[in-house]
N, C-alpha and C. Protein backbone atom coordinates (compact mmCIF):
# COMPACT_ATOMS: atom_id res chain seq x y z
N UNK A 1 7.08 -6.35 46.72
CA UNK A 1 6.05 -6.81 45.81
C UNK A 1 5.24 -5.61 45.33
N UNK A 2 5.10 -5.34 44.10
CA UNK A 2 4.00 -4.53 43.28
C UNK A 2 3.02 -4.82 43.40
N UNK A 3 1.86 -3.41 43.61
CA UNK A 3 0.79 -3.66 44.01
C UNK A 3 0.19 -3.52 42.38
N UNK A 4 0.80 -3.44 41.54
CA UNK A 4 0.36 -3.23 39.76
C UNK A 4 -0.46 -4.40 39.10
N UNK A 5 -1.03 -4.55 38.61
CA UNK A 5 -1.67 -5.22 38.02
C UNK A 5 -0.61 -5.21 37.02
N UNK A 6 -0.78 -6.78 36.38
CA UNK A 6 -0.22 -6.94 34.73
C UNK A 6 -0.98 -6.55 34.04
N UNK A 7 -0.49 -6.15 32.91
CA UNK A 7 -1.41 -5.27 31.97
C UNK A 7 -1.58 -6.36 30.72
N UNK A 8 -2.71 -6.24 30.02
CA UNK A 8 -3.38 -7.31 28.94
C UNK A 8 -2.38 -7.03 28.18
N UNK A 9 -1.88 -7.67 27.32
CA UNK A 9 -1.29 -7.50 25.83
C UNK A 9 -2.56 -7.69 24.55
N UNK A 10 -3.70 -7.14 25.14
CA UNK A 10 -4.89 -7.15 23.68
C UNK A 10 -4.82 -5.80 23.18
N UNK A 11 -4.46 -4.48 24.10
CA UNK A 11 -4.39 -3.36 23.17
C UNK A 11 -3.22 -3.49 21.91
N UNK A 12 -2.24 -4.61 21.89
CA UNK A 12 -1.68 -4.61 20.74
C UNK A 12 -2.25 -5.03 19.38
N UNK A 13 -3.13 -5.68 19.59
CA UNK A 13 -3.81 -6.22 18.54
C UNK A 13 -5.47 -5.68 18.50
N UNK A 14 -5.57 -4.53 19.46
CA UNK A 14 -6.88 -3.62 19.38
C UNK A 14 -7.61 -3.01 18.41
N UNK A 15 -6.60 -2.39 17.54
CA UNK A 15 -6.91 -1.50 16.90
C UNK A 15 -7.12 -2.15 14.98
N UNK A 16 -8.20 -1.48 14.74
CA UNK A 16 -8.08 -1.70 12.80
C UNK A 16 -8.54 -0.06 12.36
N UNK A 17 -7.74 -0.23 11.65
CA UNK A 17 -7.80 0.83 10.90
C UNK A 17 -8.89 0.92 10.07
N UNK A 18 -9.66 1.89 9.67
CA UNK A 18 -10.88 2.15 8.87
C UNK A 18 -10.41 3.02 7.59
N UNK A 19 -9.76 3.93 8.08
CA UNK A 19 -9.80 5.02 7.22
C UNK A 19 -7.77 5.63 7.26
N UNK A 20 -7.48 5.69 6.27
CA UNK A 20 -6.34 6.44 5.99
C UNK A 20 -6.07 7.25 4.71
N UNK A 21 -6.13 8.83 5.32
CA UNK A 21 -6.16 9.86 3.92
C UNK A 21 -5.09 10.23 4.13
N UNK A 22 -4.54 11.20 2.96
CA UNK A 22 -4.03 12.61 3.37
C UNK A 22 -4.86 13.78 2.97
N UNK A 23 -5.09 14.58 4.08
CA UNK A 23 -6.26 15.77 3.52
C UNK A 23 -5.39 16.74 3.38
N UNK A 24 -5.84 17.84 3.01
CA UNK A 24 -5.28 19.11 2.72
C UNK A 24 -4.98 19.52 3.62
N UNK A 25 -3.99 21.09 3.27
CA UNK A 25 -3.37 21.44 4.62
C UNK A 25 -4.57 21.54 5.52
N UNK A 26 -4.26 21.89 6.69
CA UNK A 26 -5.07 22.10 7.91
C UNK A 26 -4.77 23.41 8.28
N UNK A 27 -5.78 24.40 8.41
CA UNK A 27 -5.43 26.26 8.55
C UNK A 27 -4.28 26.40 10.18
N UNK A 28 -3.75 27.26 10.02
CA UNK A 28 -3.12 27.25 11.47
C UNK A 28 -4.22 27.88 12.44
N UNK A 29 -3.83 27.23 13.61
CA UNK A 29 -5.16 28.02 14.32
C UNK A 29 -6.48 27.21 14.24
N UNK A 30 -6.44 25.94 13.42
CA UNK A 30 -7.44 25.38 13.34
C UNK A 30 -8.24 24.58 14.90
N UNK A 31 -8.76 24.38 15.01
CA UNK A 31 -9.55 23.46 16.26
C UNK A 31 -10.67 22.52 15.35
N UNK A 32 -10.48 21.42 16.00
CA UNK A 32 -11.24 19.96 16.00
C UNK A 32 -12.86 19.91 17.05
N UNK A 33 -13.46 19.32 16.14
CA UNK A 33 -15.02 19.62 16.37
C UNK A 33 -15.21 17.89 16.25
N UNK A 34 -15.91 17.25 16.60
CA UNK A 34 -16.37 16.07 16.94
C UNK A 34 -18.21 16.06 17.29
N UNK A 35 -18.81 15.72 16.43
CA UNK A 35 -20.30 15.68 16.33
C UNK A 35 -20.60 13.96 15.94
N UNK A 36 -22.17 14.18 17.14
CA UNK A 36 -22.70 12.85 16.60
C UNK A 36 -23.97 13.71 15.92
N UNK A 37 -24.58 12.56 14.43
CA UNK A 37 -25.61 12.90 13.54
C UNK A 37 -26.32 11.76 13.92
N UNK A 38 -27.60 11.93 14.19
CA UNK A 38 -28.57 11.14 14.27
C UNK A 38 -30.13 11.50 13.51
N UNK A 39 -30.27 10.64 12.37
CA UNK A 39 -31.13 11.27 11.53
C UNK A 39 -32.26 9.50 10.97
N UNK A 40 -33.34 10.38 11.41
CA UNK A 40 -34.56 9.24 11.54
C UNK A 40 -34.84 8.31 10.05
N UNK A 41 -35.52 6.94 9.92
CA UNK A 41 -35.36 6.26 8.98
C UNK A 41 -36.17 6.85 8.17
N UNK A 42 -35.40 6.98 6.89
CA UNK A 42 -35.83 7.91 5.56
C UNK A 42 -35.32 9.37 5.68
N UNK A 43 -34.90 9.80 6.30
CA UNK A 43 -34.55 11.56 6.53
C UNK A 43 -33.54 11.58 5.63
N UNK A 44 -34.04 12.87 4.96
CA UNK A 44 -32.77 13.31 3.53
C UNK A 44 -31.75 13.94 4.43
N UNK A 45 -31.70 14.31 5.27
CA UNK A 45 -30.51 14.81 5.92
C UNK A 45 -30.33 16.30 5.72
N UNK A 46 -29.13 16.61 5.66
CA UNK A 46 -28.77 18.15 5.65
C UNK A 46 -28.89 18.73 4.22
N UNK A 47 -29.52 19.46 4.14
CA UNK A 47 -29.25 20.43 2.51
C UNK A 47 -27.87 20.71 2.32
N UNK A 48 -27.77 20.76 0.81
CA UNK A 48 -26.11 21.31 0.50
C UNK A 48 -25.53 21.97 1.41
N UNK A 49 -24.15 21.70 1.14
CA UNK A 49 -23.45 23.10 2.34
C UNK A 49 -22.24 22.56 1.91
N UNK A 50 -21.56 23.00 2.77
CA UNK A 50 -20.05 22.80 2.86
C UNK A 50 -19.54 23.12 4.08
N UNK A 51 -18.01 22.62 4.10
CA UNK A 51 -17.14 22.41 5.57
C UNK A 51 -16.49 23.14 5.16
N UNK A 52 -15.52 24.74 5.85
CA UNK A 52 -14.31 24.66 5.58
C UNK A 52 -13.09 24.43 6.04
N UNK A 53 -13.20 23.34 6.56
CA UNK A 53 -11.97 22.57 6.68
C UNK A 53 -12.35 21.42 6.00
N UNK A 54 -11.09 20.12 6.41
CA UNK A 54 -11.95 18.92 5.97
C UNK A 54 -12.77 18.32 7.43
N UNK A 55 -13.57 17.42 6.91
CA UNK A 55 -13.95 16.34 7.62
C UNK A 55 -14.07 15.16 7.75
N UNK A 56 -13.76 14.15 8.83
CA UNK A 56 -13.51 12.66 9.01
C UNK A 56 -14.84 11.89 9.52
N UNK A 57 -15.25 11.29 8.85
CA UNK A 57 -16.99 10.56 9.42
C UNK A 57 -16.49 8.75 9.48
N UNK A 58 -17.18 8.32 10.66
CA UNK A 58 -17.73 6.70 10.40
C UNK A 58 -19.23 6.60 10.91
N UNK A 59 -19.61 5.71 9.71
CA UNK A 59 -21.32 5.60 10.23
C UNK A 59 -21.39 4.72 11.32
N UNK A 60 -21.93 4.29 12.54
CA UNK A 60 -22.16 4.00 13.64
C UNK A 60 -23.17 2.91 13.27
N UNK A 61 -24.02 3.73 12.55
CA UNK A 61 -25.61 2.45 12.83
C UNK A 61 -26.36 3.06 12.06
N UNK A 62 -26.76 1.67 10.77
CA UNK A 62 -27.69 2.44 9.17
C UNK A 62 -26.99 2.65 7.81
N UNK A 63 -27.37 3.23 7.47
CA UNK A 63 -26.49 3.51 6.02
C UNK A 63 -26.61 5.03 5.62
N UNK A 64 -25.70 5.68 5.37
CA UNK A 64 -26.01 7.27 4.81
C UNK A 64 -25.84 6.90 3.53
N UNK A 65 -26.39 8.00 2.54
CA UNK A 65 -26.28 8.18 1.26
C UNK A 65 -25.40 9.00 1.08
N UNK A 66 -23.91 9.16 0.69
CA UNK A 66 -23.08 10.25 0.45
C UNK A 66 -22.80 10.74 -0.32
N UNK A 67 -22.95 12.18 -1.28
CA UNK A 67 -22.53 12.55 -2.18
C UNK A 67 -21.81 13.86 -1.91
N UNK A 68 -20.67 14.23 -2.77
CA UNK A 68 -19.81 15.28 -2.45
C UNK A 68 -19.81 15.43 -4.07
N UNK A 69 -19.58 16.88 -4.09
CA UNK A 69 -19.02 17.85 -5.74
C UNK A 69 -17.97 16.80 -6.48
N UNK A 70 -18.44 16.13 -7.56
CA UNK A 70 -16.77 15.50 -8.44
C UNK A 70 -17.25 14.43 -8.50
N UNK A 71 -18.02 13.86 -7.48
CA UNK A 71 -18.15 12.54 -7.18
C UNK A 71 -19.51 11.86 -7.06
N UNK A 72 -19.42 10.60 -7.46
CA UNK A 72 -21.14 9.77 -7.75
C UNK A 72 -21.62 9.65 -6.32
N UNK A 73 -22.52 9.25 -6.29
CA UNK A 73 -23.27 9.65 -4.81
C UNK A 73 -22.96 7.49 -4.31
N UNK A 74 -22.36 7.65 -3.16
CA UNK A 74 -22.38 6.21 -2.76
C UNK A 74 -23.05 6.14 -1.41
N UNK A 75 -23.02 4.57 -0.83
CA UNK A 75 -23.93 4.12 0.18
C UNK A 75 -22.50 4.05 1.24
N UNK A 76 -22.85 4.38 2.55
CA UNK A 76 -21.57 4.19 3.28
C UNK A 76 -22.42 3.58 4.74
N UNK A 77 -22.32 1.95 4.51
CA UNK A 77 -23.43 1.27 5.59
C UNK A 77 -21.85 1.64 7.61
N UNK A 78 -22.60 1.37 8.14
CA UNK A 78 -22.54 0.82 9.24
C UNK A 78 -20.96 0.32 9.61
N UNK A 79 -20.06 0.38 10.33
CA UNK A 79 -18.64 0.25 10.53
C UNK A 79 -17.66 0.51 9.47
N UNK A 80 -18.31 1.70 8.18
CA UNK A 80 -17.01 2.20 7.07
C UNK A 80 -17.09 3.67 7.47
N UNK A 81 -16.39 4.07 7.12
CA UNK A 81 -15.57 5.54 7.47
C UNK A 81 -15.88 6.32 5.79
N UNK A 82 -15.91 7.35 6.17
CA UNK A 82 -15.64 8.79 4.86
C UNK A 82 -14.95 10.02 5.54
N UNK A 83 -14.89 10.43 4.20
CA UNK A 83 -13.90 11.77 4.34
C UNK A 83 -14.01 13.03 3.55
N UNK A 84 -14.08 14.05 3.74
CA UNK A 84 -14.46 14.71 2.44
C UNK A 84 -13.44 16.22 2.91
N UNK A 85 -13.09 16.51 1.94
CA UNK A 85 -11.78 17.50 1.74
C UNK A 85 -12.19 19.15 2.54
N UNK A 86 -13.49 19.29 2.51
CA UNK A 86 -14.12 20.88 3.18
C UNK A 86 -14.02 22.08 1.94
N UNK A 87 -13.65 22.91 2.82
CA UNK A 87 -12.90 24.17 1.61
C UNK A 87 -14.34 24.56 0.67
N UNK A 88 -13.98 24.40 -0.89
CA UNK A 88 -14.92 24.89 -1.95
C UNK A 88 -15.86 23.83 -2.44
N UNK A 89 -15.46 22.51 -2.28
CA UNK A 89 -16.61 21.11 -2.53
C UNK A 89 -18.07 21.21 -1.25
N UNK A 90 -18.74 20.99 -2.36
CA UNK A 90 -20.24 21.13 -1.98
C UNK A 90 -20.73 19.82 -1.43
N UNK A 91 -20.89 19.22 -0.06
CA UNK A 91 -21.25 18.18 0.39
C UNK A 91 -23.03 18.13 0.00
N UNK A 92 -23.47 17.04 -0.98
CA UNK A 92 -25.23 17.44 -1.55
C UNK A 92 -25.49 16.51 -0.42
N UNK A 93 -25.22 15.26 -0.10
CA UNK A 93 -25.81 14.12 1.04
C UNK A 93 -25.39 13.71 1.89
N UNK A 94 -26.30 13.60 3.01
CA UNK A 94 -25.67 12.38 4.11
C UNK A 94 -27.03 12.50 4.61
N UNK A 95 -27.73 11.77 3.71
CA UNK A 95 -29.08 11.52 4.72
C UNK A 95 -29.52 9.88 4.50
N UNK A 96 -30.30 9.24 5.57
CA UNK A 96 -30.51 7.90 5.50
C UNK A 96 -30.85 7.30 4.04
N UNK A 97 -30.06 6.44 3.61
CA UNK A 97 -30.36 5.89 2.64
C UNK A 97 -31.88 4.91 3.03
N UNK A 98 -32.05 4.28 4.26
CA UNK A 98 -32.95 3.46 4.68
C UNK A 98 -34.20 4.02 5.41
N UNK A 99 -35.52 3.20 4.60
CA UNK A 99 -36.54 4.18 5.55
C UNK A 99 -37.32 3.11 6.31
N UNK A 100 -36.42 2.45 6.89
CA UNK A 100 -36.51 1.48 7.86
C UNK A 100 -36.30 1.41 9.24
N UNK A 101 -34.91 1.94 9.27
CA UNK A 101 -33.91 2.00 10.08
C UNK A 101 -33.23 3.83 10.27
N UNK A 102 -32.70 3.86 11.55
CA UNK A 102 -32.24 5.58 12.02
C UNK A 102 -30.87 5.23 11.12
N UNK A 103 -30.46 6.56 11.24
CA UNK A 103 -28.43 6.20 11.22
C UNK A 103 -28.29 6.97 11.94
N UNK A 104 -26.63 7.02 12.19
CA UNK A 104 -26.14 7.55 13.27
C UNK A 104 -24.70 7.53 12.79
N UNK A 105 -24.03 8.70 13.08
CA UNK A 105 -23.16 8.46 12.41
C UNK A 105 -21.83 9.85 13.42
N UNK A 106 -20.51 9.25 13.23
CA UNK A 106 -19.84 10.63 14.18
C UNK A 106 -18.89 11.15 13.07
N UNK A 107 -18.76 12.20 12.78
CA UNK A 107 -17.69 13.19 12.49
C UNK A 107 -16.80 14.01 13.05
N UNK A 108 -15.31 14.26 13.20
CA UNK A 108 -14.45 15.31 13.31
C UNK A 108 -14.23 16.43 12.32
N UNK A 109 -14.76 17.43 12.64
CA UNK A 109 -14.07 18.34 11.75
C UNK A 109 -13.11 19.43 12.04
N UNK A 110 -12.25 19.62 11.34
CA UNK A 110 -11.23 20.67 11.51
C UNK A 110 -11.46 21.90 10.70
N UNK A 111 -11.46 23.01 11.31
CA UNK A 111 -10.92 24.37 10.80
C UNK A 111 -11.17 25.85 11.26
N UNK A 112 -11.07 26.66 11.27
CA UNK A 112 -10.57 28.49 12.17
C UNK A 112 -11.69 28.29 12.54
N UNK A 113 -11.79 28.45 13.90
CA UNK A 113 -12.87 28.43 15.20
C UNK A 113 -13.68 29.92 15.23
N UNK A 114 -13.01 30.46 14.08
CA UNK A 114 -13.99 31.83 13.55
C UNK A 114 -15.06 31.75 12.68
N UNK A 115 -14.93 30.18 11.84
CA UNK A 115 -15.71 30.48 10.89
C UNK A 115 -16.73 29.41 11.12
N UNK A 116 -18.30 29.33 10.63
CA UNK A 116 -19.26 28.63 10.96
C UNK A 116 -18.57 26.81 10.22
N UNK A 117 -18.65 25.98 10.90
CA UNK A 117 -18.42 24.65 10.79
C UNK A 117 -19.39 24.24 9.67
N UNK A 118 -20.94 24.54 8.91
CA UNK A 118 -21.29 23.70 7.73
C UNK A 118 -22.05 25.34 7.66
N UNK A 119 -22.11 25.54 6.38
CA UNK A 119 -22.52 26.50 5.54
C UNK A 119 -23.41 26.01 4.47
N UNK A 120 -24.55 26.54 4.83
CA UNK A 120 -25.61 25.81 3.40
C UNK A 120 -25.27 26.40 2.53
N UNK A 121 -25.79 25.93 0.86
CA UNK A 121 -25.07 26.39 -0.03
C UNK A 121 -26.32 26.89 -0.87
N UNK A 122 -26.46 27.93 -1.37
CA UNK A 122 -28.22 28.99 -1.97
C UNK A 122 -28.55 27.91 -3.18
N UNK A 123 -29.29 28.15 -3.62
CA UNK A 123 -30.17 27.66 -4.90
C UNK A 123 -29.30 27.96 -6.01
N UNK A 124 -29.01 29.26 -6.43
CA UNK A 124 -28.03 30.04 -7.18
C UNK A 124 -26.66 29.55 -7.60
N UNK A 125 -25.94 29.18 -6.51
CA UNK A 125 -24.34 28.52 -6.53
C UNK A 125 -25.21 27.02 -7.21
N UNK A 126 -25.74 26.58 -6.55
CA UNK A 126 -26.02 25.38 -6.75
C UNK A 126 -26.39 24.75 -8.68
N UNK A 127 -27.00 25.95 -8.89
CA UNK A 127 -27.30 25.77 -10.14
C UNK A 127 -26.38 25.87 -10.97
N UNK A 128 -24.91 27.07 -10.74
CA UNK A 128 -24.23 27.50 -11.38
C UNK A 128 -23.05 26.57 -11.29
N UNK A 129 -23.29 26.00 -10.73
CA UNK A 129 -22.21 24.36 -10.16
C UNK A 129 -23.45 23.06 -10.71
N UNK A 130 -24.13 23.08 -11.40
CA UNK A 130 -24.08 21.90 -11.98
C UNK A 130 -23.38 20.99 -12.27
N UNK A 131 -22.97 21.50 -13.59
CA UNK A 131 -21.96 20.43 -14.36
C UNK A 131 -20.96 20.01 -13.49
N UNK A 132 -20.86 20.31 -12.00
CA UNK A 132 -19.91 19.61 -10.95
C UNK A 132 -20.68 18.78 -10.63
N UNK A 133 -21.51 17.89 -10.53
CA UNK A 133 -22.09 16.86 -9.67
C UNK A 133 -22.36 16.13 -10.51
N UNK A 134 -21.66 14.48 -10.35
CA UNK A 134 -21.82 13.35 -11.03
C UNK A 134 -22.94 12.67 -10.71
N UNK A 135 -23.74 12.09 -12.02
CA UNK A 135 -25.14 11.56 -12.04
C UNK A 135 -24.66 10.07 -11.08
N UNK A 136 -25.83 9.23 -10.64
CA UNK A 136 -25.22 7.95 -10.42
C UNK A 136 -24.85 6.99 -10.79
């Protein structure tokens, strides 16, 4: 007689999918970074910057405001996922859309464990990259 426990058959039906991309290559040599953001109700969040690699986010708890270079700035509440490519796109938001409520939110990011993981982006680039950022 086995001393094993039977095992549930619920991890088959465990899992939902949130998010499915294809991102750009991934550098060789890259390493995976995993951060939680926790940013108080109303906080604009991080100033411009950028990733260079990409990065994989789901908000946890709250709503971020997200805007990336190309693209209109959207609301990404509470159990949806984002993604944003890294590299030369200028991430402008991820700060609480709500000044009610915290958010909280986790990201993976990938890329060369040489180079700084978010890079603010000067006043200067920013201006000269206008006409990249869609109004809402």
């Amino acid at each position: 007689m086995s001393n094993v426990e039977p095992r549930s058959s619920v991890w088959q039906t465990a899992v939902t999918v949130v998010q499915e991309v294809s991102p750009p290559s991934i550098p060789a040599g890259a390493h995976a970074m995993t951060i939680v953001v926790e940013f108080p109700a109303g906080d604009p969040g991080s100033p411009p910057h950028r990733h260079p690699g990409p990065a994989f986010g789901y908000v946890i708890e709250g709503e971020m405001l997200f805007e990336l270079e190309g693209q209109a700035p959207r609301v990404i509440r509470a159990g949806e996922a984002f993604w944003e490519p890294g590299g030369d796109v200028i991430h402008y938001s991820d700060g609480n859309n709500r000044d009610d409520i915290p958010l909280r939110f986790v990201v993976t990011m990938l890329c060369d464990p040489r180079r700084q993981m978010l890079v603010l982006v000067d006043e200067d680039e920013l201006a000269a990259r206008r006409d990249r950022r869609v109004k809402a």
